[in-house]
N, C-alpha and C. Protein backbone atom coordinates (compact mmCIF):
# COMPACT_ATOMS: atom_id res chain seq x y z
N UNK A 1 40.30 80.94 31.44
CA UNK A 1 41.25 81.98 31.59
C UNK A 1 40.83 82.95 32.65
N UNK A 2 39.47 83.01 32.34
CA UNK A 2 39.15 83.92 33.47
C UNK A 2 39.43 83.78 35.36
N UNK A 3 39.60 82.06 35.38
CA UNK A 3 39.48 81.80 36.98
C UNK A 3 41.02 82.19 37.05
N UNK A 4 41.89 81.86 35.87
CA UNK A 4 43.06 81.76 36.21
C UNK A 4 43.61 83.44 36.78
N UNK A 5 43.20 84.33 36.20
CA UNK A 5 43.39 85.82 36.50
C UNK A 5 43.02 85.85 37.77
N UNK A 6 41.95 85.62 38.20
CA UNK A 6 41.14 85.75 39.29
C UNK A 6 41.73 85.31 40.65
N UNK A 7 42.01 84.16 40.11
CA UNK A 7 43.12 82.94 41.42
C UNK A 7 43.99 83.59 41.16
N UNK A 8 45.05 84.41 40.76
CA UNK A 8 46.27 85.53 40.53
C UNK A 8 46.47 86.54 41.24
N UNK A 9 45.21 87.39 41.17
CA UNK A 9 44.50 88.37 41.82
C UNK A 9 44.70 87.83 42.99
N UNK A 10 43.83 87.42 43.43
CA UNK A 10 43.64 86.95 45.05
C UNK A 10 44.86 86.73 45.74
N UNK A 11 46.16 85.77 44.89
CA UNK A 11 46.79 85.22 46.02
C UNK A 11 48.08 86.54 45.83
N UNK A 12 47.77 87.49 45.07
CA UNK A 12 49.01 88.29 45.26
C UNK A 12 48.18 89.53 46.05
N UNK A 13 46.82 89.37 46.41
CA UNK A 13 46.07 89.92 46.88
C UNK A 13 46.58 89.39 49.02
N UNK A 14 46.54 88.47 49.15
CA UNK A 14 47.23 87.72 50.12
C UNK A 14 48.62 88.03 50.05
N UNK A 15 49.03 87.52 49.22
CA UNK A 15 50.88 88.42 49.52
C UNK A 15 50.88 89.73 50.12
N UNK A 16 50.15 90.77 49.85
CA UNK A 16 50.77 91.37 49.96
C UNK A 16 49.98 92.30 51.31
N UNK A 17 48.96 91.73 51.61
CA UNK A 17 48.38 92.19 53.12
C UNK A 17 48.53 90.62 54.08
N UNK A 18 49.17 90.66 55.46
CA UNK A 18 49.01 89.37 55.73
C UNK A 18 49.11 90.34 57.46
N UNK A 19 48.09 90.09 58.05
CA UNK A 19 48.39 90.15 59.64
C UNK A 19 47.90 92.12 59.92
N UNK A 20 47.65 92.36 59.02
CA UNK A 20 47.67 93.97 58.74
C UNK A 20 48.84 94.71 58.38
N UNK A 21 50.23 93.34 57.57
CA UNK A 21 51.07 94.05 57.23
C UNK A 21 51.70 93.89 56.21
N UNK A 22 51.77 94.81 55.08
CA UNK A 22 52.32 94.45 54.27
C UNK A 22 53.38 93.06 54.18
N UNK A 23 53.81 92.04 53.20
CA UNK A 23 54.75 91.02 52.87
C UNK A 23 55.83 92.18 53.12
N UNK A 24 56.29 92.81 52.51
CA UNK A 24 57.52 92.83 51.58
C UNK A 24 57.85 93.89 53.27
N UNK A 25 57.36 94.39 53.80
CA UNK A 25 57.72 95.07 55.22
C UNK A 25 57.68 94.26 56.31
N UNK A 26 57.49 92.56 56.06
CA UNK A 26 57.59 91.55 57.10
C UNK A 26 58.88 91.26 57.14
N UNK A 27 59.19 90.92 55.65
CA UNK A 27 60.27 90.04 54.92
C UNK A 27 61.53 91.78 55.64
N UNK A 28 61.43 93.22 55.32
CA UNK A 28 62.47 93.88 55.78
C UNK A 28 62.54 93.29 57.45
N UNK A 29 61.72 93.16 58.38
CA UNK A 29 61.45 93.07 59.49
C UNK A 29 62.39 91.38 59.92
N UNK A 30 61.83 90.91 59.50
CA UNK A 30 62.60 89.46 59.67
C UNK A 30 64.27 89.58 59.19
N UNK A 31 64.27 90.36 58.04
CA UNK A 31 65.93 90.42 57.49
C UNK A 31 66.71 91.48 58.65
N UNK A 32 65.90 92.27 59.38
CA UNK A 32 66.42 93.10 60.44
C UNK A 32 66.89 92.09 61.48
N UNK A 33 66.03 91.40 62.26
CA UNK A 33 66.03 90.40 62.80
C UNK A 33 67.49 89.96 62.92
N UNK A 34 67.15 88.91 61.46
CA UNK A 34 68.21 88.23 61.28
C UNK A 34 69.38 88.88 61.09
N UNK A 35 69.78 90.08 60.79
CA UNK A 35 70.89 90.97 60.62
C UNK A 35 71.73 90.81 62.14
N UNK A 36 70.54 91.31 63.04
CA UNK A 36 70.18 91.15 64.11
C UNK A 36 71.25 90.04 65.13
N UNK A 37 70.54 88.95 64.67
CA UNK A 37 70.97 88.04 65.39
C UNK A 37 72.22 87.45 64.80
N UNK A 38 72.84 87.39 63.49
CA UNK A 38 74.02 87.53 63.05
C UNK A 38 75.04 88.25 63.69
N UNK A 39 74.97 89.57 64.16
CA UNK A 39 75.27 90.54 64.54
C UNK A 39 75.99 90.17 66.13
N UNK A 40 74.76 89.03 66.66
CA UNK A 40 75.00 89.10 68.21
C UNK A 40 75.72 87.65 67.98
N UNK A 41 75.45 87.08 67.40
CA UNK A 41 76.21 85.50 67.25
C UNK A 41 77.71 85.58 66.58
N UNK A 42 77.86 86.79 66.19
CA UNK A 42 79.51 87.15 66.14
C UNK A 42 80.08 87.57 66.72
N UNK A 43 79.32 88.49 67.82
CA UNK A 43 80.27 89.17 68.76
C UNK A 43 80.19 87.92 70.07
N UNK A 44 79.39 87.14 70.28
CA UNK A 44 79.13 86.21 71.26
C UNK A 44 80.76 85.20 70.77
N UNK A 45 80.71 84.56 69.34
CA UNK A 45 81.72 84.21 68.92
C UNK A 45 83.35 84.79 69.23
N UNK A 46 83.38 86.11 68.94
CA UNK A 46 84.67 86.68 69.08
C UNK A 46 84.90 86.92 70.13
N UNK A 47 84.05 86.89 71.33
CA UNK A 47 83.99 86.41 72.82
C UNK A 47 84.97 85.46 73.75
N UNK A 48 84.05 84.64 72.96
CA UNK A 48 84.99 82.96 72.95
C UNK A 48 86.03 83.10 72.38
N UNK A 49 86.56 83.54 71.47
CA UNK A 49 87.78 83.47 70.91
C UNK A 49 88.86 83.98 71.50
N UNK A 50 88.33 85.23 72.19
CA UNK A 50 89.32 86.07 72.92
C UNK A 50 89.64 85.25 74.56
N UNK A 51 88.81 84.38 74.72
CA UNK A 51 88.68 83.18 76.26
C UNK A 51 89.17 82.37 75.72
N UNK A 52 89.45 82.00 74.87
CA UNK A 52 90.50 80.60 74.14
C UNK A 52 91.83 81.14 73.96
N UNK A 53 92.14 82.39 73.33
CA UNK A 53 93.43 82.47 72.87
C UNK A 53 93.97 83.13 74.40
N UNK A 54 92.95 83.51 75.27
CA UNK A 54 93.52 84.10 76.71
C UNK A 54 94.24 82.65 77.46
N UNK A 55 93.20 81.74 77.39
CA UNK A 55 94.12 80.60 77.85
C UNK A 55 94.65 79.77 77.29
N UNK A 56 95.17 80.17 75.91
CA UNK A 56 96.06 79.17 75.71
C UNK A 56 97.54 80.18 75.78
N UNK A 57 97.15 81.40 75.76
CA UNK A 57 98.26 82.54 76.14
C UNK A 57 98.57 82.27 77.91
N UNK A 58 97.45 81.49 78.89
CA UNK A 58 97.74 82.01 80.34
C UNK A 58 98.17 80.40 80.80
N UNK A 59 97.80 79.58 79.90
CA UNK A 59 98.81 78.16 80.68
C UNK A 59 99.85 77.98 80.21
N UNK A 60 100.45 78.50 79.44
CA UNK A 60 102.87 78.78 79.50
C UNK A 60 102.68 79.49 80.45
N UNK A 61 102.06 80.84 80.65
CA UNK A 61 102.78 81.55 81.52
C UNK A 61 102.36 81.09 83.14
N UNK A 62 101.09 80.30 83.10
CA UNK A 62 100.86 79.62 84.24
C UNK A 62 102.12 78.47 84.98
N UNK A 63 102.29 77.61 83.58
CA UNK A 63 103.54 77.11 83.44
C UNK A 63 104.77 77.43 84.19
N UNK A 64 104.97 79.11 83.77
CA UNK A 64 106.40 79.23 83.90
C UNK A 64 106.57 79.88 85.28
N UNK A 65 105.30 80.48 85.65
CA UNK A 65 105.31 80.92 87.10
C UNK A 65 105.37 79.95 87.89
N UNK A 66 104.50 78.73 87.92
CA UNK A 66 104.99 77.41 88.82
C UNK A 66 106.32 76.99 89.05
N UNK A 67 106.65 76.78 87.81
CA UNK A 67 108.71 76.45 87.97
C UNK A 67 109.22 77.51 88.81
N UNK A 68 109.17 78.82 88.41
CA UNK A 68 109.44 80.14 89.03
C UNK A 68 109.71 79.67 90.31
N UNK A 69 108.33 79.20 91.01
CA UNK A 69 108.01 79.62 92.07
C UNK A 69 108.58 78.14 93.16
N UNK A 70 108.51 77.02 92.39
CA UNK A 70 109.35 75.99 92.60
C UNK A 70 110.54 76.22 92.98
N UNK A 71 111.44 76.52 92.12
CA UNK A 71 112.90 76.74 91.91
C UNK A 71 113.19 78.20 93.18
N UNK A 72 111.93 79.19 93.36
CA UNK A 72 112.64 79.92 94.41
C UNK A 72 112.32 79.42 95.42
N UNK A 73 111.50 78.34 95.79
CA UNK A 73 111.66 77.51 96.95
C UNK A 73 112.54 76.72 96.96
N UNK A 74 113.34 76.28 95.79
CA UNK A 74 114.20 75.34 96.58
C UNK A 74 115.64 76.03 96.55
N UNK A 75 115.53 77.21 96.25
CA UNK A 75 116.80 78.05 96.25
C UNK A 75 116.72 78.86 98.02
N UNK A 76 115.16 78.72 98.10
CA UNK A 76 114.82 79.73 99.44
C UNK A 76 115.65 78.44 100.62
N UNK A 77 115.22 76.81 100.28
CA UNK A 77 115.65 75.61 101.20
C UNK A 77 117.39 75.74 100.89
N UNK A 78 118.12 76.10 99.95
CA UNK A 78 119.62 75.63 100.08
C UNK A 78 120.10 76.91 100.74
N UNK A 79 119.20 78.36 100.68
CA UNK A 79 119.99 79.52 101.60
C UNK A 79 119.86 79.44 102.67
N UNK A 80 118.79 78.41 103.05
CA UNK A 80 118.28 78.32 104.71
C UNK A 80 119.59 77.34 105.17
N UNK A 81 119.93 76.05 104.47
CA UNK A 81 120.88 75.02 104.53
C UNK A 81 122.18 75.91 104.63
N UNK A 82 122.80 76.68 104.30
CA UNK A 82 123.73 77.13 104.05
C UNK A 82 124.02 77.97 105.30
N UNK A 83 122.74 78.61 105.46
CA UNK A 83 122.81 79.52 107.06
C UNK A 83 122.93 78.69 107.79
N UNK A 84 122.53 77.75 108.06
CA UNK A 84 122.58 76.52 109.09
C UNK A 84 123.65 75.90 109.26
N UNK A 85 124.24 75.76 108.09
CA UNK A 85 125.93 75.10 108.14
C UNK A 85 126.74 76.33 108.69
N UNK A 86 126.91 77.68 107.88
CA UNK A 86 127.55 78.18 108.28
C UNK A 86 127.69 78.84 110.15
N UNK A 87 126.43 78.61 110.86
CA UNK A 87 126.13 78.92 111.92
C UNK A 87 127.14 77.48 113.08
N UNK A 88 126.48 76.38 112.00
CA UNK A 88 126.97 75.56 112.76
C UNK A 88 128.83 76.02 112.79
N UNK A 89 129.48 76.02 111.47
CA UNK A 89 130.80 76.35 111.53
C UNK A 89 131.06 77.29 112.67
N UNK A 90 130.15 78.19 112.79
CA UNK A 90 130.49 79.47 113.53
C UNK A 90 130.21 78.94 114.88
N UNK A 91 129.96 77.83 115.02
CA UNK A 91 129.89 77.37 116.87
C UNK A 91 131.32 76.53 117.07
N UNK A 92 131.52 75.98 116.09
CA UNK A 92 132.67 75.09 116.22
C UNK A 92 133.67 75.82 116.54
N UNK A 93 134.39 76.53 115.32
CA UNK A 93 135.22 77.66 115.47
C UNK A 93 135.25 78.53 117.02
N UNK A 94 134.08 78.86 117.38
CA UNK A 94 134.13 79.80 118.77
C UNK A 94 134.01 78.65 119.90
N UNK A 95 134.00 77.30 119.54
CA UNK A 95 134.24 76.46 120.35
C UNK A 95 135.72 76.33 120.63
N UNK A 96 136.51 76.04 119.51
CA UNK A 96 137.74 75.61 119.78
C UNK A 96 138.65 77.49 120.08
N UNK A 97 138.17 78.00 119.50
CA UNK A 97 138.49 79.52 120.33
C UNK A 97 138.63 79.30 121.77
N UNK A 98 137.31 78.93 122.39
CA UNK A 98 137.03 78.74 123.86
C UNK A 98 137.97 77.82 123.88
N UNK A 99 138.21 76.68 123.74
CA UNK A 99 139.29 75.62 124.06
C UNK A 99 140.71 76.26 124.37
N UNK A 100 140.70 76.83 123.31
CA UNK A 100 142.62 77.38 123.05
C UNK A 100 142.72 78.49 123.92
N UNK A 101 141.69 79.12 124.62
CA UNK A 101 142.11 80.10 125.91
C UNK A 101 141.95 79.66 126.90
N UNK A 102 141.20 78.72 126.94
CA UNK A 102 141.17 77.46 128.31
C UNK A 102 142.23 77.17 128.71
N UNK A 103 143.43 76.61 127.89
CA UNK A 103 144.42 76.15 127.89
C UNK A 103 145.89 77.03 127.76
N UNK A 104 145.82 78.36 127.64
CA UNK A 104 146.58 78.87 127.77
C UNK A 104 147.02 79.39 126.81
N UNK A 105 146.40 79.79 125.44
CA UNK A 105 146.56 80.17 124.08
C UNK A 105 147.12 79.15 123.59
N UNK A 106 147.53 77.59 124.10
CA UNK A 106 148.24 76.54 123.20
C UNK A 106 147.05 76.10 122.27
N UNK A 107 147.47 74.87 122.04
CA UNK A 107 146.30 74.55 121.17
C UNK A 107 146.62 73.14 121.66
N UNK A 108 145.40 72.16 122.78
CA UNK A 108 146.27 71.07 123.26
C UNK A 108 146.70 69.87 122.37
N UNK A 109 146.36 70.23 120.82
CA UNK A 109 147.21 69.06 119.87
C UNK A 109 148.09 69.28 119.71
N UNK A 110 148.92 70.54 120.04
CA UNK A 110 150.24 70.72 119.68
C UNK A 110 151.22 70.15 120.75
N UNK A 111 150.59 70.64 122.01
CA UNK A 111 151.29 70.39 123.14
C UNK A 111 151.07 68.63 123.18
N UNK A 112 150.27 67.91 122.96
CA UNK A 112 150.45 66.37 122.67
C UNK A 112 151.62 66.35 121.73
N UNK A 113 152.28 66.61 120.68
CA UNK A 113 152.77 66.51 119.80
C UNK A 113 153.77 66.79 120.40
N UNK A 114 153.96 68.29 121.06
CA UNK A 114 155.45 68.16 121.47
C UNK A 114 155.71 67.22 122.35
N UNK A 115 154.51 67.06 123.42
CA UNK A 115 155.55 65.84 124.34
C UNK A 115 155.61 64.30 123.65
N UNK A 116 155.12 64.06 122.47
CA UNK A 116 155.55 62.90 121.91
C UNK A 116 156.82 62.72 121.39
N UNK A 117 157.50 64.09 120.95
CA UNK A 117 158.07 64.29 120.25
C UNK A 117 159.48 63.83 121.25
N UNK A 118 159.48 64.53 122.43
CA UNK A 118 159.83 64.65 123.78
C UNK A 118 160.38 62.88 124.40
């Protein structure tokens, strides 16, 4: 009985000095720690989370700006087409303008017409 006290003694004698520091002020020290690093491995986490839900929030709208930007190019190509036709109209027209004062304000399909008629 006696070694058994003795061997008791000692190893709570060891518990409780280890390194020059108390156990039970290692064990707060390590639970700081780990508080610690809990602490940083959640905010590191909610990090990421906020970079995931950013892009899964920024490819629709990545999405919708491409079409956007599609569609005002090909709206920018049919106003360019449209100026181009209408320019062209506007040569024709001041063409046959020029024609019909060439000729004397007639218009020379008419004057064919009358002398067929003739």
């Amino acid at each position: 009985m006696n070694s058994t006290v003795s061997s008791a003694s000692v190893s709570s004698h060891v518990n409780t000095w280890s390194n020059g520091i108390r156990r039970s002020e290692q064990v707060a020290i390590e639970r700081a720690r780990t508080a610690e690093l809990a602490h940083h491995l959640s905010s590191v986490a909610l990090q990421q989370w906020e970079k995931t839900l950013t892009g899964i929030v920024a490819l629709p709208a990545a999405a919708a700006l491409g079409i956007a930007a599609t569609a005002t190019y090909g709206v920018a190509l049919l106003e360019r087409g449209f100026d181009v036709f209408e320019s062209a109209l506007g040569s024709v027209g001041q063409s046959l303008t020029q024609e019909r004062h060439n000729h004397g304000g007639v218009d020379p399909h008419e004057v064919a017409r009358n002398e067929a008629r003739s």
